[in-house]
Protein backbone atom coordinates (compact mmCIF):
# COMPACT_ATOMS: atom_id res chain seq x y z
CA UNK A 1 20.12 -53.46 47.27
CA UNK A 2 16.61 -54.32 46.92
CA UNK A 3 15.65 -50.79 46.91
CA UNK A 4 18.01 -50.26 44.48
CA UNK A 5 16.71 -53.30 41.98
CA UNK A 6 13.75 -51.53 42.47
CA UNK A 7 14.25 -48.49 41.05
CA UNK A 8 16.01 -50.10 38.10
CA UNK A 9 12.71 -52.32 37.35
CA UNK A 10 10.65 -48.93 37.71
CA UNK A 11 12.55 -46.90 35.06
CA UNK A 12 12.67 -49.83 33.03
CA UNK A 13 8.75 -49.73 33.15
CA UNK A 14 8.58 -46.13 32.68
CA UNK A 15 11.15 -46.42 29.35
CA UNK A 16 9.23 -49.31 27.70
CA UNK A 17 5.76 -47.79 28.35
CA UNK A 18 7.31 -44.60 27.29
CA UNK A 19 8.68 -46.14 23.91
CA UNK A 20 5.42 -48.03 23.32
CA UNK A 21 3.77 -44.40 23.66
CA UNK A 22 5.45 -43.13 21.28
CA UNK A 23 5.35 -45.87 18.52
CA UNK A 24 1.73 -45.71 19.13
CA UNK A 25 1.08 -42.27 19.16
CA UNK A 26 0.10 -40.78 15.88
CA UNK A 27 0.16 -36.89 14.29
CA UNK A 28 -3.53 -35.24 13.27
CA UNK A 29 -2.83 -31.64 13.59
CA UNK A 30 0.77 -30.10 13.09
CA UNK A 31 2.86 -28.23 10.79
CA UNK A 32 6.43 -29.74 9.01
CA UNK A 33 8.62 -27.86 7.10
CA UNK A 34 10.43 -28.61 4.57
CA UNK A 35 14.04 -27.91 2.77
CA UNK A 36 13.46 -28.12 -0.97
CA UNK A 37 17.25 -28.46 -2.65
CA UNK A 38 17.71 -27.93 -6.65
CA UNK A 39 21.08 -29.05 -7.96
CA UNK A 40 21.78 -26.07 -10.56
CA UNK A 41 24.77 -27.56 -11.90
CA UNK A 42 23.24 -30.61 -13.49
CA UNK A 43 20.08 -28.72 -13.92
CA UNK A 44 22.19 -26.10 -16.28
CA UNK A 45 24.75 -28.87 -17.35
CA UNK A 46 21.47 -30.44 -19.07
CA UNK A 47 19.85 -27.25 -20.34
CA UNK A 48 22.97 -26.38 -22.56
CA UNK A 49 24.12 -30.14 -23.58
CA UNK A 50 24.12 -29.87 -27.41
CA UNK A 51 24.49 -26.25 -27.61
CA UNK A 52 28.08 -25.38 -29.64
CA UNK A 53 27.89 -21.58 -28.92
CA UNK A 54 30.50 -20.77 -26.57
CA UNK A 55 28.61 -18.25 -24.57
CA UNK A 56 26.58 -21.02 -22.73
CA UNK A 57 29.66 -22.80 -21.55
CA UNK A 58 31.15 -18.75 -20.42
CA UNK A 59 27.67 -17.76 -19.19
CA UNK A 60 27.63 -21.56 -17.44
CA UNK A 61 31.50 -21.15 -15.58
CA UNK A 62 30.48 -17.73 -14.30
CA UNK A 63 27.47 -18.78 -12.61
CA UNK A 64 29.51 -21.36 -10.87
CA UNK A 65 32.09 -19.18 -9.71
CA UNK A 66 29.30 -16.90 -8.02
CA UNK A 67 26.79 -19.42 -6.97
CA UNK A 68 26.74 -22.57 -4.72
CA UNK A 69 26.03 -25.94 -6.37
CA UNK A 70 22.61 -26.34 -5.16
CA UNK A 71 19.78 -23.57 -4.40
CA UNK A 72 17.50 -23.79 -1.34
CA UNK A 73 14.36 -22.78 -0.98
CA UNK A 74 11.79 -23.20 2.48
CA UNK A 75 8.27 -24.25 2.89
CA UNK A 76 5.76 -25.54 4.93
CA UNK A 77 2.87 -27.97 4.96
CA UNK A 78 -0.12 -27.06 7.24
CA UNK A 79 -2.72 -30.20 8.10
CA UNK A 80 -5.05 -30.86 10.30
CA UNK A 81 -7.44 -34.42 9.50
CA UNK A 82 -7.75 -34.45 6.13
CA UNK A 83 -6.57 -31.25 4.89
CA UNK A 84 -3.77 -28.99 4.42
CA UNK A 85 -2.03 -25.84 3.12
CA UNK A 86 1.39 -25.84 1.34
CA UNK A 87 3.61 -22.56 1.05
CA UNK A 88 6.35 -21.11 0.35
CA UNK A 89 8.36 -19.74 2.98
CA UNK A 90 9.62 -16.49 1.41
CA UNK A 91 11.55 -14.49 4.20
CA UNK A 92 14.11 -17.37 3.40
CA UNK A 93 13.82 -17.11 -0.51
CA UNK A 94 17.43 -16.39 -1.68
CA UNK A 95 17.83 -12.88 -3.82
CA UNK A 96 17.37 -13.26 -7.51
CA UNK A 97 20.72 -13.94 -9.27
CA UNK A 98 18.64 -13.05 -12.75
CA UNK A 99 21.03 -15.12 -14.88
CA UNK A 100 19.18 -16.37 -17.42
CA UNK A 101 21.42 -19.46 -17.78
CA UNK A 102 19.68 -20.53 -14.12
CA UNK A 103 16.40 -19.80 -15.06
CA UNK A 104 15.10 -22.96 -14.54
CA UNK A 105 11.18 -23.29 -13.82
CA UNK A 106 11.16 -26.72 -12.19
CA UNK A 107 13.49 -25.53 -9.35
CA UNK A 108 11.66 -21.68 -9.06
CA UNK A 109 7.84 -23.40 -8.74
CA UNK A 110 6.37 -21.58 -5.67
CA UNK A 111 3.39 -23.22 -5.93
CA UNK A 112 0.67 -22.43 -3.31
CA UNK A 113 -1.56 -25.91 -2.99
CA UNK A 114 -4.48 -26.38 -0.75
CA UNK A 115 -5.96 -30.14 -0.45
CA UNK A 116 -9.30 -31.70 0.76
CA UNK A 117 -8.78 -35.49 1.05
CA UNK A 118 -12.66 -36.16 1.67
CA UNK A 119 -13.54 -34.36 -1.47
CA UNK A 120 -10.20 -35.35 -3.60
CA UNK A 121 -9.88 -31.75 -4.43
CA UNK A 122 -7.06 -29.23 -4.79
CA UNK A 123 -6.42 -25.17 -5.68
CA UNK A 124 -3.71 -24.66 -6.50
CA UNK A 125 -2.43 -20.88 -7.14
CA UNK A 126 0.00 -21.05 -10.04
CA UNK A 127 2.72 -18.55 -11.01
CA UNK A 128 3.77 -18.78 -14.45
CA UNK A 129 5.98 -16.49 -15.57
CA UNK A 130 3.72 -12.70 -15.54
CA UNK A 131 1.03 -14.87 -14.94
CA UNK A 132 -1.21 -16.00 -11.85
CA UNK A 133 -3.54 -18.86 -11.99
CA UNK A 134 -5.85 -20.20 -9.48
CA UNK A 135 -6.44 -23.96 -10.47
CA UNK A 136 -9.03 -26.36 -9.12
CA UNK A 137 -9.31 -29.89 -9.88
CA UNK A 138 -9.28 -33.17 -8.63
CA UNK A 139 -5.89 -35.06 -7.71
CA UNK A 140 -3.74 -36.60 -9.41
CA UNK A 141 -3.99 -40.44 -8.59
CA UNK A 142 -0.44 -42.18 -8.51
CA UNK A 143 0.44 -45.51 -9.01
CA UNK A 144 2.38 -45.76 -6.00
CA UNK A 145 4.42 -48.83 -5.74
CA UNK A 146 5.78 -49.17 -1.80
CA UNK A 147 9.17 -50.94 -0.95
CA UNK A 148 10.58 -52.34 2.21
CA UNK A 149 13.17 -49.97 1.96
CA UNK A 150 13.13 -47.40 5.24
CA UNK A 151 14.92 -44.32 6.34
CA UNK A 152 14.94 -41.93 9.22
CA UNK A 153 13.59 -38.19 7.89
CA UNK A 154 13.25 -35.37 11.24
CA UNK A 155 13.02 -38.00 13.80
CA UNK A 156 10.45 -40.79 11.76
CA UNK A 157 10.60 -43.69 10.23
CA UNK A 158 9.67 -43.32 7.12
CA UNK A 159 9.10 -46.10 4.42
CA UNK A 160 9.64 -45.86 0.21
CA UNK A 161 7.45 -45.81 -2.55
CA UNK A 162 8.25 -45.11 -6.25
CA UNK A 163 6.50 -43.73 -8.94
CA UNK A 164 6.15 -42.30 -12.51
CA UNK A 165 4.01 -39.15 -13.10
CA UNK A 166 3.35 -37.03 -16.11
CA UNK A 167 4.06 -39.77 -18.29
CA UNK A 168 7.74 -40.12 -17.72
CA UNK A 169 8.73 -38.49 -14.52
CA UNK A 170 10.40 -40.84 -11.80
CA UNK A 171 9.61 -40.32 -8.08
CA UNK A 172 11.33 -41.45 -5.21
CA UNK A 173 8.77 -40.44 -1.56
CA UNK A 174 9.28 -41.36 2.06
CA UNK A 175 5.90 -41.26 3.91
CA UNK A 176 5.44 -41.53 8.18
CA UNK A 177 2.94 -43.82 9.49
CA UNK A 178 3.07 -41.66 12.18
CA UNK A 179 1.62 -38.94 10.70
CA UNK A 180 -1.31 -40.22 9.16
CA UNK A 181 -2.48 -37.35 6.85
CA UNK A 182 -2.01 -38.73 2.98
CA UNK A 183 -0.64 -35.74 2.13
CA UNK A 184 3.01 -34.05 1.16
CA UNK A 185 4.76 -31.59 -0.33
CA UNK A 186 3.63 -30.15 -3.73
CA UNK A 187 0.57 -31.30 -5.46
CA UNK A 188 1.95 -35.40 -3.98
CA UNK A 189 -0.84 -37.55 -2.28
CA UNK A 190 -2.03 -41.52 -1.82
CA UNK A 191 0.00 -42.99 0.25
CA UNK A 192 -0.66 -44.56 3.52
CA UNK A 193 0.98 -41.91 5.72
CA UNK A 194 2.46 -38.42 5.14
CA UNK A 195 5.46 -37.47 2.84
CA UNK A 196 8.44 -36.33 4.77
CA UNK A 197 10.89 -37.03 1.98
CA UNK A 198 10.38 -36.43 -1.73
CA UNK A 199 13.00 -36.79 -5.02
CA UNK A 200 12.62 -36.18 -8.74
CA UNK A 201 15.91 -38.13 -9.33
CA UNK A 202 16.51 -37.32 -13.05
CA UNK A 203 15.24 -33.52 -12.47
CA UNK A 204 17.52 -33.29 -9.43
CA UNK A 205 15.30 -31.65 -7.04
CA UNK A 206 14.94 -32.96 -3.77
CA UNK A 207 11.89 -32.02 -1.07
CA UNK A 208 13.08 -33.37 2.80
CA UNK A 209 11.01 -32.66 6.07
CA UNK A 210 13.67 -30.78 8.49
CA UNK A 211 10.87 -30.37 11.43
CA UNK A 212 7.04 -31.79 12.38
CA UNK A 213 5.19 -29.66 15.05
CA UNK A 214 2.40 -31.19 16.54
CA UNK A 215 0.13 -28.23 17.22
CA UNK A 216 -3.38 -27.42 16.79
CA UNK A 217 -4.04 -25.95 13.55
CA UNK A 218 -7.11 -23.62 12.87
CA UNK A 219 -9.15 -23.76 10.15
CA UNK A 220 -8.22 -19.88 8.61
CA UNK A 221 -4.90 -21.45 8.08
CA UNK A 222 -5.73 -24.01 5.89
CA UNK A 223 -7.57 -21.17 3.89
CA UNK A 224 -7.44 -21.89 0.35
CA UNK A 225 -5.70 -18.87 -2.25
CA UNK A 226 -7.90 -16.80 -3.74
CA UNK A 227 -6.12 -14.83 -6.23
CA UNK A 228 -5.47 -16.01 -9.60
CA UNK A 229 -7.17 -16.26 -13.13
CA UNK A 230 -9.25 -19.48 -12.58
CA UNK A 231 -8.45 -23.02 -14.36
CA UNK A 232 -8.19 -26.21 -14.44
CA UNK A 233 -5.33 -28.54 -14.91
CA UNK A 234 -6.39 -29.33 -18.83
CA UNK A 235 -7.22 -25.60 -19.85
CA UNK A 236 -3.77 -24.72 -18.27
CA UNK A 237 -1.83 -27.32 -19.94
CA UNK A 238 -3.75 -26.53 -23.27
CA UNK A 239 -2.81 -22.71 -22.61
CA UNK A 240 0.96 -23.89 -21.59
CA UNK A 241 0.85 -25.94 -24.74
CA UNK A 242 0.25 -23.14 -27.09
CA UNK A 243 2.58 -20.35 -25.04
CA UNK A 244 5.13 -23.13 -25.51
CA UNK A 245 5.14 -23.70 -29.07
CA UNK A 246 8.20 -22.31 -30.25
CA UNK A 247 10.18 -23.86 -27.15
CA UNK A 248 11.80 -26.47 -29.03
CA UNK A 249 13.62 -28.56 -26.65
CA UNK A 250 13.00 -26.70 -23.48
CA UNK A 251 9.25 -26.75 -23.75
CA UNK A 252 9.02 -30.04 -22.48
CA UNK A 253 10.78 -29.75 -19.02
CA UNK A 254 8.86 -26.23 -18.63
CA UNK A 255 5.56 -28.14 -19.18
CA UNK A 256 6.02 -30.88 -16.45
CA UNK A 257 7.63 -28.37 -14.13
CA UNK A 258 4.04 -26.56 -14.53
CA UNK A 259 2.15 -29.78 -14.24
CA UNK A 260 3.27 -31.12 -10.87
């Protein structure tokens, strides 16, 4: 009996020290990858609102009766300290459907974004349309405003913060503690832990961590791009601006879908 009391009191030990381990233990060096989901339907239901022609509505039913609801897309955010690589994973890129009805640019970015937190600096490699850009520039500083509101993204807790970018655009992130680097998907930075969950609401794109790997992570893979006509974030929007012109209404979602 006592032996037995014994070796209940000993795993006890070894699960509490164990659990204090791990709330203690915190990420440096890894690599998470992410499932980025676009919700076409809205995304196209809003693109032709107001249009009376009947081939949107035609071009809008056969797309849905050949294409799922929402398109996904892979990528993967390499860190180690203070900075990081994010790509685009495209062995798992989905074949073009070319339909110009789903030609949407906020949901086909494949933005390549490297970040140095000690210098506040980012290039990002930028494919707009025929065109490649290489853009360097500081961050963007967010007004992040954090909530007590928590949920559980691959395996962390991870706590909410709100915030409004490029002047109107709401976003909903869920950062790790855990994971210390200030860092997340896309060009999104400044808060006290690492974003594992990210969500445009109103543009109906979502960005959710579906692994972390803690594993040492050399410094050629957090290799900046190289390629791309060289900017920066005002000479491309004032180039954007002017390529834009004639958009009418669709010029403004195209610019912010360029500017994240």
């Amino acid at each position: 009996m006592k032996t037995t009391l014994k070796h209940i009191l000993l795993l006890l030990t070894v699960l509490t020290v164990s659990n204090i381990f791990s709330q203690n233990h915190f990420i440096e060096n890894g690599v998470i990858e992410f499932e980025k989901k676009s919700n076409m339907y809205a995304l196209i239901s809003k693109k032709i609102k107001g249009e009376t022609e009947s081939y949107y509505q035609l071009a809008f039913e056969g797309y849905k009766k050949n294409h799922p609801q929402f398109k996904t897309a892979k990528s993967t955010l390499s860190f180690s300290k203070n900075k990081s690589l994010y790509k685009w994973d495209n062995t798992s890129e989905p074949t073009s459907n070319n339909s110009w009805i789903a030609d949407d640019a906020m949901a086909n970015l494949k933005n390549v974004i490297a970040t140095d937190l000690d210098t506040q600096t980012s290039i990002t490699q930028k494919n707009v349309y025929d065109d490649l850009y290489l853009v360097k520039d500081s961050l963007r500083k967010i007004d992040w405003k954090i909530t007590d509101e928590t949920r559980e993204i691959a395996g962390y807790e991870c706590r909410r913060a709100n915030a409004i970018i490029i002047d109107s655009v709401y976003v909903v992130a869920y950062y790790a503690i855990q994971i210390p680097f200030s860092g997340g998907p896309e060009s999104f930075t400044g808060l006290p832990g690492t974003i594992l969950g990210l969500a445009l609401p109103h543009e109906n794109i979502t960005w959710f961590a579906t692994k972390v790997t803690e594993i040492p992570v050399v410094e050629k893979d957090l290799a900046p791009p190289v390629k791309g006509k060289p900017t920066d974030n005002k000479e491309l929007n004032k180039t954007l601006l002017e390529a834009l012109k004639d958009w009418g209404k669709w010029a403004r979602k195209t610019l912010q879908a360029y500017s994240l």
